[in-house]
N, C-alpha and C. Protein backbone atom coordinates (compact mmCIF):
# COMPACT_ATOMS: atom_id res chain seq x y z
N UNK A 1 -87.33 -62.15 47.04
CA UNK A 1 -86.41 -62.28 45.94
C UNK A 1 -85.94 -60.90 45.46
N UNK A 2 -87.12 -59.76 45.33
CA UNK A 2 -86.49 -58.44 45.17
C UNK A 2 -85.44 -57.78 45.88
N UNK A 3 -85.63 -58.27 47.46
CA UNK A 3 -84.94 -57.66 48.38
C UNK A 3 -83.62 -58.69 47.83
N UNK A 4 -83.36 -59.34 47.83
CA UNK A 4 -82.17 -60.26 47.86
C UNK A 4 -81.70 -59.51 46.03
N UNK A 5 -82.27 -58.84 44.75
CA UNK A 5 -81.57 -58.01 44.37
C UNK A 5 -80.63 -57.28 44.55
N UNK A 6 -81.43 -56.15 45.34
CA UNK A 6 -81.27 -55.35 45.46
C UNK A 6 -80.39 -55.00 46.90
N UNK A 7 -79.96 -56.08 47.77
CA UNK A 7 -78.40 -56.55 48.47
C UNK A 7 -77.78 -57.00 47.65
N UNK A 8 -77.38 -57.29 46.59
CA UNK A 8 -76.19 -57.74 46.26
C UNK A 8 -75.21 -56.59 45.64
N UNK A 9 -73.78 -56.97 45.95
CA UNK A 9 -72.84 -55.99 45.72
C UNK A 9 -72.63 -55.24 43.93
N UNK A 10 -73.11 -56.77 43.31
CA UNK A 10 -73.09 -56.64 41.44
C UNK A 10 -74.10 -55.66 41.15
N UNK A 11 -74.82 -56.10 41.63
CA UNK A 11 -76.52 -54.51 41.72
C UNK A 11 -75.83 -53.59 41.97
N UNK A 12 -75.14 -52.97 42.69
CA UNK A 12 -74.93 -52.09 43.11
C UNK A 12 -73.79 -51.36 42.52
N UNK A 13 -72.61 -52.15 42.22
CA UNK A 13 -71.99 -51.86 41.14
C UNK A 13 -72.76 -51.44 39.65
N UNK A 14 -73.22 -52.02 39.44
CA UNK A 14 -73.95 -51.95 37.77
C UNK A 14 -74.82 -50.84 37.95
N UNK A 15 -75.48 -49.86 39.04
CA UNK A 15 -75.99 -49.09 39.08
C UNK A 15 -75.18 -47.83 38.98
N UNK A 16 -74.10 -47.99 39.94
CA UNK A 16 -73.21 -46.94 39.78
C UNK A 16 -72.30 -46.82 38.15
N UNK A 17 -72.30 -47.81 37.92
CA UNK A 17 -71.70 -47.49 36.92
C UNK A 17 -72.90 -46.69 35.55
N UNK A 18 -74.03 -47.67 35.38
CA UNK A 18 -74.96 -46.89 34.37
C UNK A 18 -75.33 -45.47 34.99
N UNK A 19 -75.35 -45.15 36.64
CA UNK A 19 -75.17 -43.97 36.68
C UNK A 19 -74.41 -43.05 36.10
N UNK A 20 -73.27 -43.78 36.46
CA UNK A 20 -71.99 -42.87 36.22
C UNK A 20 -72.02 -42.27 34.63
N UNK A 21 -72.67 -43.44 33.66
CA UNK A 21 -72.92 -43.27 32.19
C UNK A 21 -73.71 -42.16 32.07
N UNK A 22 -74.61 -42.00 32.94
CA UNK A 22 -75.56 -40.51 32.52
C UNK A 22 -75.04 -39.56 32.86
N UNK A 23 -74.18 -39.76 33.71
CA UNK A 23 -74.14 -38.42 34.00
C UNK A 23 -72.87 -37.98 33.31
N UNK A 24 -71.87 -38.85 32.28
CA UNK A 24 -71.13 -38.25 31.76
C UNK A 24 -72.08 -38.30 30.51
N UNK A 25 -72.88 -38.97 29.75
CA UNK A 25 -73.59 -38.06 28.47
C UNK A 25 -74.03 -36.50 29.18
N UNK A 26 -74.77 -36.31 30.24
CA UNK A 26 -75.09 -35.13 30.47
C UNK A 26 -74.39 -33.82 30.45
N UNK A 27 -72.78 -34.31 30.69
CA UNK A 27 -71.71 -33.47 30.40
C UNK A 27 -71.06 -33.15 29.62
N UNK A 28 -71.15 -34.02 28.61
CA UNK A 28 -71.14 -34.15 27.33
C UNK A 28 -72.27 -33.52 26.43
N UNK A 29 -73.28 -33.39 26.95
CA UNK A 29 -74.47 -32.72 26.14
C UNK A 29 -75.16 -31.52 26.26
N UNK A 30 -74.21 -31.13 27.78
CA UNK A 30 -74.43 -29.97 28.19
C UNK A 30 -73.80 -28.55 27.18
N UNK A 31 -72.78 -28.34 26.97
CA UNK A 31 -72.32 -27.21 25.85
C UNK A 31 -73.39 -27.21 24.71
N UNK A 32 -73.80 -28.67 24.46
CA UNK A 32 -74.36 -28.38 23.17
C UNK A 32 -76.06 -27.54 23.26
N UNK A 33 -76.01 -28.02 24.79
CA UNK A 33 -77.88 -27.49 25.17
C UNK A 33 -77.58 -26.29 24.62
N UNK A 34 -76.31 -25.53 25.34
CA UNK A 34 -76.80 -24.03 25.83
C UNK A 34 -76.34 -23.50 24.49
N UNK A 35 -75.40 -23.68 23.41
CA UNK A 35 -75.58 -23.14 22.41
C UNK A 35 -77.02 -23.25 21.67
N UNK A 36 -77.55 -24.45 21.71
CA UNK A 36 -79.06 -24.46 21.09
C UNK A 36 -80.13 -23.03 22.11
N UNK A 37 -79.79 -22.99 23.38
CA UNK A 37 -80.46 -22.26 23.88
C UNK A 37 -80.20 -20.98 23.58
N UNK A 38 -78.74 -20.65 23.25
CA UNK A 38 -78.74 -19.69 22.67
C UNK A 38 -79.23 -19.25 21.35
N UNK A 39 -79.33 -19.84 20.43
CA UNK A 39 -79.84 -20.12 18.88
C UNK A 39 -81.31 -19.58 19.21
N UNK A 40 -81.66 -20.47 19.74
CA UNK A 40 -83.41 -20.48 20.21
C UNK A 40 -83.82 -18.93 20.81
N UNK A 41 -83.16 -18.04 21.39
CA UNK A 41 -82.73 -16.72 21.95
C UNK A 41 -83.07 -15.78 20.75
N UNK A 42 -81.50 -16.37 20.19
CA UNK A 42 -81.43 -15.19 18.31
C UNK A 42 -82.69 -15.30 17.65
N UNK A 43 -83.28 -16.86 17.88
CA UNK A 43 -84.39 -17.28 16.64
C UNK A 43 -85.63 -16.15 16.64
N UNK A 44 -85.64 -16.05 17.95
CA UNK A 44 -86.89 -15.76 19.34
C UNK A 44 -86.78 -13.95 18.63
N UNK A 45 -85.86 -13.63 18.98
CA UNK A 45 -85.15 -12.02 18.72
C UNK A 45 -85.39 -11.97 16.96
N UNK A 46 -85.77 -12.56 16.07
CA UNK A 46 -85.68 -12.10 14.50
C UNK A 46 -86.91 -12.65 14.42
N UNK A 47 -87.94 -13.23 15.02
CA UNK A 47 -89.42 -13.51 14.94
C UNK A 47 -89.71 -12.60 15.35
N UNK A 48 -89.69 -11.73 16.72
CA UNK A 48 -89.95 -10.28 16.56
C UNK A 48 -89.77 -9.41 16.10
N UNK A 49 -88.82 -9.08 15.09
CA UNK A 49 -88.14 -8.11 14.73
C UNK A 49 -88.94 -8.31 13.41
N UNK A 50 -89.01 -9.42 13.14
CA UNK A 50 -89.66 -9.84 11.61
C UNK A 50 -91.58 -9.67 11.39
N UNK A 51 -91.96 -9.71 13.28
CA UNK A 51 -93.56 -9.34 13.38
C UNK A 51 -93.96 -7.99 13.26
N UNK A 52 -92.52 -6.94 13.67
CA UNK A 52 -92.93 -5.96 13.94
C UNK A 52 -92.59 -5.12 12.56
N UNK A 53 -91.58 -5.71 11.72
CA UNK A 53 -91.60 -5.41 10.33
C UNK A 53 -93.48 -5.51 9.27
N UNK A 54 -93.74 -6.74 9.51
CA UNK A 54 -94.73 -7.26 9.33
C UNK A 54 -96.24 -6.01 9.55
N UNK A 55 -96.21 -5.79 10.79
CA UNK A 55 -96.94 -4.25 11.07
C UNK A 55 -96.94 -3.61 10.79
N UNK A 56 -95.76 -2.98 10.58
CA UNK A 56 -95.18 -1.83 9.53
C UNK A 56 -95.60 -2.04 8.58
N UNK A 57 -95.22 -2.77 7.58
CA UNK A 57 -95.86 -2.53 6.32
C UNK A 57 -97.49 -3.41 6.39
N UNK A 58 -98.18 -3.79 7.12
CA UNK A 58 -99.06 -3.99 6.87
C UNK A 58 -100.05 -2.19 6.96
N UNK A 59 -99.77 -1.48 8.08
CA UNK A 59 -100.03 -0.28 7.91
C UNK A 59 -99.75 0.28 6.96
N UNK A 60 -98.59 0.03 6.24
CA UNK A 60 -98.30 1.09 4.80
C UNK A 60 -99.32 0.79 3.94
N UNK A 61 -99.46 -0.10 3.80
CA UNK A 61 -100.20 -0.98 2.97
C UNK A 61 -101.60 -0.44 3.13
N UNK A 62 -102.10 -0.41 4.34
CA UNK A 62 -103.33 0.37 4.38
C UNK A 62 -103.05 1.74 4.13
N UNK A 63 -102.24 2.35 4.28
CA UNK A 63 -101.91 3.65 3.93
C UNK A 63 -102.52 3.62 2.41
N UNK A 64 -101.69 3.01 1.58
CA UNK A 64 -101.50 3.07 0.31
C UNK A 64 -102.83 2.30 -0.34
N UNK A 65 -103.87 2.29 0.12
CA UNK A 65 -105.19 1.92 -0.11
C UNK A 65 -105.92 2.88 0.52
N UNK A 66 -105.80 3.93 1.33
CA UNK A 66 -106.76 5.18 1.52
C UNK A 66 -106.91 6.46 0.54
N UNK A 67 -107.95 6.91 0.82
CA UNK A 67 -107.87 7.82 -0.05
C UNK A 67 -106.74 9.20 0.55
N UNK A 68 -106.92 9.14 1.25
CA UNK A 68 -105.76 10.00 1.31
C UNK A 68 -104.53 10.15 0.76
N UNK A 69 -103.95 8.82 0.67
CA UNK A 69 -102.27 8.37 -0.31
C UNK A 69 -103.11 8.54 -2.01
N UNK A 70 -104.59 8.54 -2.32
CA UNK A 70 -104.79 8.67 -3.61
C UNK A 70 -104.90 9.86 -3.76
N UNK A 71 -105.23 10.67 -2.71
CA UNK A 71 -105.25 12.30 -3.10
C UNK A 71 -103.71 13.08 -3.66
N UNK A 72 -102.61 12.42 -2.16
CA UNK A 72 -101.45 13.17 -2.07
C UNK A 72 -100.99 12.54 -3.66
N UNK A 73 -100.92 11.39 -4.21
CA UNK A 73 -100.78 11.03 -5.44
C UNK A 73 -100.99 12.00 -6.54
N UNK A 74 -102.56 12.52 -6.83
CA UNK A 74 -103.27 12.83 -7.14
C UNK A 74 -102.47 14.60 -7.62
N UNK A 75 -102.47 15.20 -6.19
CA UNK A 75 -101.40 16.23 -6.29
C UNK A 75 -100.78 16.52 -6.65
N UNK A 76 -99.24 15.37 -6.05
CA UNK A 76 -98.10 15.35 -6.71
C UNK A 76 -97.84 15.62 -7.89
N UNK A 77 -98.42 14.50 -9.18
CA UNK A 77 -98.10 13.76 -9.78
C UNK A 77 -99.53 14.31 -11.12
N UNK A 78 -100.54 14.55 -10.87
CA UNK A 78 -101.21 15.39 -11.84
C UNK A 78 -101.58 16.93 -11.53
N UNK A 79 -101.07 17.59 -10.65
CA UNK A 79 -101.11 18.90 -10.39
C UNK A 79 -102.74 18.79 -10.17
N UNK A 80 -103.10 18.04 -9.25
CA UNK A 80 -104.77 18.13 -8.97
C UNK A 80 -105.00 18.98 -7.54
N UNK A 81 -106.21 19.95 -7.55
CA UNK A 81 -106.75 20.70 -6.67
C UNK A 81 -108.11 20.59 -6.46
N UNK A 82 -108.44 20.95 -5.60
CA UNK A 82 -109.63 21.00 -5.51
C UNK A 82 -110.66 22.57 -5.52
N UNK A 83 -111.43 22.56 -5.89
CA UNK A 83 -111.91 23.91 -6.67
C UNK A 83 -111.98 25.14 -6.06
N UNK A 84 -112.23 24.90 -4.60
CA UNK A 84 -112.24 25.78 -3.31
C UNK A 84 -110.89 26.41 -2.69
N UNK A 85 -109.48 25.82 -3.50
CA UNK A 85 -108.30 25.64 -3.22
C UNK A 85 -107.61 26.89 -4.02
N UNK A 86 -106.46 26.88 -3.28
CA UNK A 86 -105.57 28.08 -4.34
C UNK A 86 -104.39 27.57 -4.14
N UNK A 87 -103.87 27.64 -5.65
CA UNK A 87 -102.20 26.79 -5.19
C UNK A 87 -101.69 28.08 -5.09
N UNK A 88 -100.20 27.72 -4.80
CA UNK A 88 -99.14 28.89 -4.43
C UNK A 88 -97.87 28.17 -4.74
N UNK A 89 -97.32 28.52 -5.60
CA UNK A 89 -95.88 27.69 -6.27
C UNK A 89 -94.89 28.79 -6.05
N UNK A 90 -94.36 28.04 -4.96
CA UNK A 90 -92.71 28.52 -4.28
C UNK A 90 -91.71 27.86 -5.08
N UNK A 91 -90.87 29.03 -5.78
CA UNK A 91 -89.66 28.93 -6.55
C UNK A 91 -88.55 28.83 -5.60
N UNK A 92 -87.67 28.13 -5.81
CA UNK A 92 -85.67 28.84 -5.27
C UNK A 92 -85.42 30.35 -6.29
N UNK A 93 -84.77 30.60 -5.19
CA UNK A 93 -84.09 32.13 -5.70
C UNK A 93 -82.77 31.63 -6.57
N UNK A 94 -83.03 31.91 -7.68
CA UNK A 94 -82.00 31.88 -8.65
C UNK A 94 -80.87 32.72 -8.43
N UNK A 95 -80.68 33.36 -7.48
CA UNK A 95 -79.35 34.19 -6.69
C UNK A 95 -78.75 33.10 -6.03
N UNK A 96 -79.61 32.42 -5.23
CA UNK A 96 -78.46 30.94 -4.46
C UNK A 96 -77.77 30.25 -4.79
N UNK A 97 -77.83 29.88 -6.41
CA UNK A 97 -77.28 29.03 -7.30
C UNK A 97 -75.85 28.74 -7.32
N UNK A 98 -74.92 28.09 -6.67
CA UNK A 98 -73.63 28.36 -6.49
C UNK A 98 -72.89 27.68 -6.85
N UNK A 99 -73.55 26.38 -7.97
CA UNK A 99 -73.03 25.28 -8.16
C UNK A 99 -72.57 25.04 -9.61
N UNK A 100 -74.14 25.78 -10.06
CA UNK A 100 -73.82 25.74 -11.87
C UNK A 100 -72.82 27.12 -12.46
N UNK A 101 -72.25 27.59 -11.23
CA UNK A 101 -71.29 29.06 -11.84
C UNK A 101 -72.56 30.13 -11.92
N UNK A 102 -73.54 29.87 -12.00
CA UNK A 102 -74.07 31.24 -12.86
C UNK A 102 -73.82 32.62 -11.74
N UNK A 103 -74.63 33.61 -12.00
CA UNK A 103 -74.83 34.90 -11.57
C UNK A 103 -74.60 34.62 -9.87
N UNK A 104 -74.25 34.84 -8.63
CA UNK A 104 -74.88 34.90 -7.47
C UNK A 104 -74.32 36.05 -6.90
N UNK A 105 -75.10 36.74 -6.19
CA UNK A 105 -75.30 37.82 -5.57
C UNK A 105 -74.67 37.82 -4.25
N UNK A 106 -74.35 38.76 -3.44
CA UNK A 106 -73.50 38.32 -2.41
C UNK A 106 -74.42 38.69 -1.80
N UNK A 107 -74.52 37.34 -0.54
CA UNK A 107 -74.91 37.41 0.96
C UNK A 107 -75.52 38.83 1.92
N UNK A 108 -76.32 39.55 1.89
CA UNK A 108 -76.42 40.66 2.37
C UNK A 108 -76.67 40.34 3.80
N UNK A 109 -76.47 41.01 4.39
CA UNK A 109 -76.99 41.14 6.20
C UNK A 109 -78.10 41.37 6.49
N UNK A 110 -78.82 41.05 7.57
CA UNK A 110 -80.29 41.23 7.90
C UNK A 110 -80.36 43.18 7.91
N UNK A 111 -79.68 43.61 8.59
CA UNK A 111 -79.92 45.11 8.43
C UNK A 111 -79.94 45.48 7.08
N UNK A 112 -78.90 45.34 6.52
CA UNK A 112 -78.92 45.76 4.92
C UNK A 112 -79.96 45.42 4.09
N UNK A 113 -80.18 43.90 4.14
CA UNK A 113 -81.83 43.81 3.63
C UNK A 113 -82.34 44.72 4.11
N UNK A 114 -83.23 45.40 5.30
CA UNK A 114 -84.04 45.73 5.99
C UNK A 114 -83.99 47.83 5.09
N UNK A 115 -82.46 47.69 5.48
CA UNK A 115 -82.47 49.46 4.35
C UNK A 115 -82.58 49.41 3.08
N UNK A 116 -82.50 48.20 2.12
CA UNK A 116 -82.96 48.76 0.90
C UNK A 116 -84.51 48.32 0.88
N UNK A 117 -84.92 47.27 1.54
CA UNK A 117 -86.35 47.21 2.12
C UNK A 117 -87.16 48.71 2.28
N UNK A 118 -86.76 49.15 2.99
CA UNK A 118 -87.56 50.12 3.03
C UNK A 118 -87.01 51.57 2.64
N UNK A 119 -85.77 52.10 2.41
CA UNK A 119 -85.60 52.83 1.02
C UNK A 119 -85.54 52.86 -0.69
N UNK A 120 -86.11 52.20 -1.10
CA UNK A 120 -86.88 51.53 -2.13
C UNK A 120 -88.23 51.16 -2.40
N UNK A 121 -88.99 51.66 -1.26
CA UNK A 121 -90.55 51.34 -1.04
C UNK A 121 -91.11 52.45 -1.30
């Protein structure tokens, strides 16, 4: 009885045709895959970008819990030393000043430094 199905011409029609049905949804559903595949790509590309952000500041973060970020703090921000230490506070030359108008001195040359350098000593 199966075999006598599966000879008949209506079988065979009705196959081709629900074939024919898949394979036009498939063509039909195809554009939409590959934009999702592309999506899935970008998604893929800002989960890394977003893990490796993630690292980053998880290191800062330990940064900013060592003592070291409490020392440089410490420094900055209360002029703290340690007793064995010698500060040394580097000024700007108030001759460079070229912005607020005041006084500035003109540009000398390395030689010219070098002669009142050492005729003046």
């Amino acid at each position: 009885m199966f075999k006598n199905i599966l000879q008949l011409r209506l079988f065979t029609v009705l196959i081709v045709i629900v074939g024919g049905f898949f394979l036009i949804s498939i063509i039909r559903i195809a554009p939409s895959i590959v934009s999702v595949n592309k999506e899935v790509g970008n998604l893929d590309n800002k989960i890394a970008e977003v893990k490796k952000n993630n690292d980053a500041l998880e290191k800062q973060r330990e940064y900013f819990k060592s003592d070291a970020y409490l020392e440089r703090q410490a420094r900055i921000k209360l002029n703290f030393k340690r007793p064995d230490e010698n500060v040394v506070f580097v000024y700007k030359n108030p001759y460079n000043q070229t912005s607020s108008g005041s006084t500035t001195k003109p540009e000398l040359k390395n030689w010219q430094k070098w002669l009142i350098y050492l005729w003046h000593k």
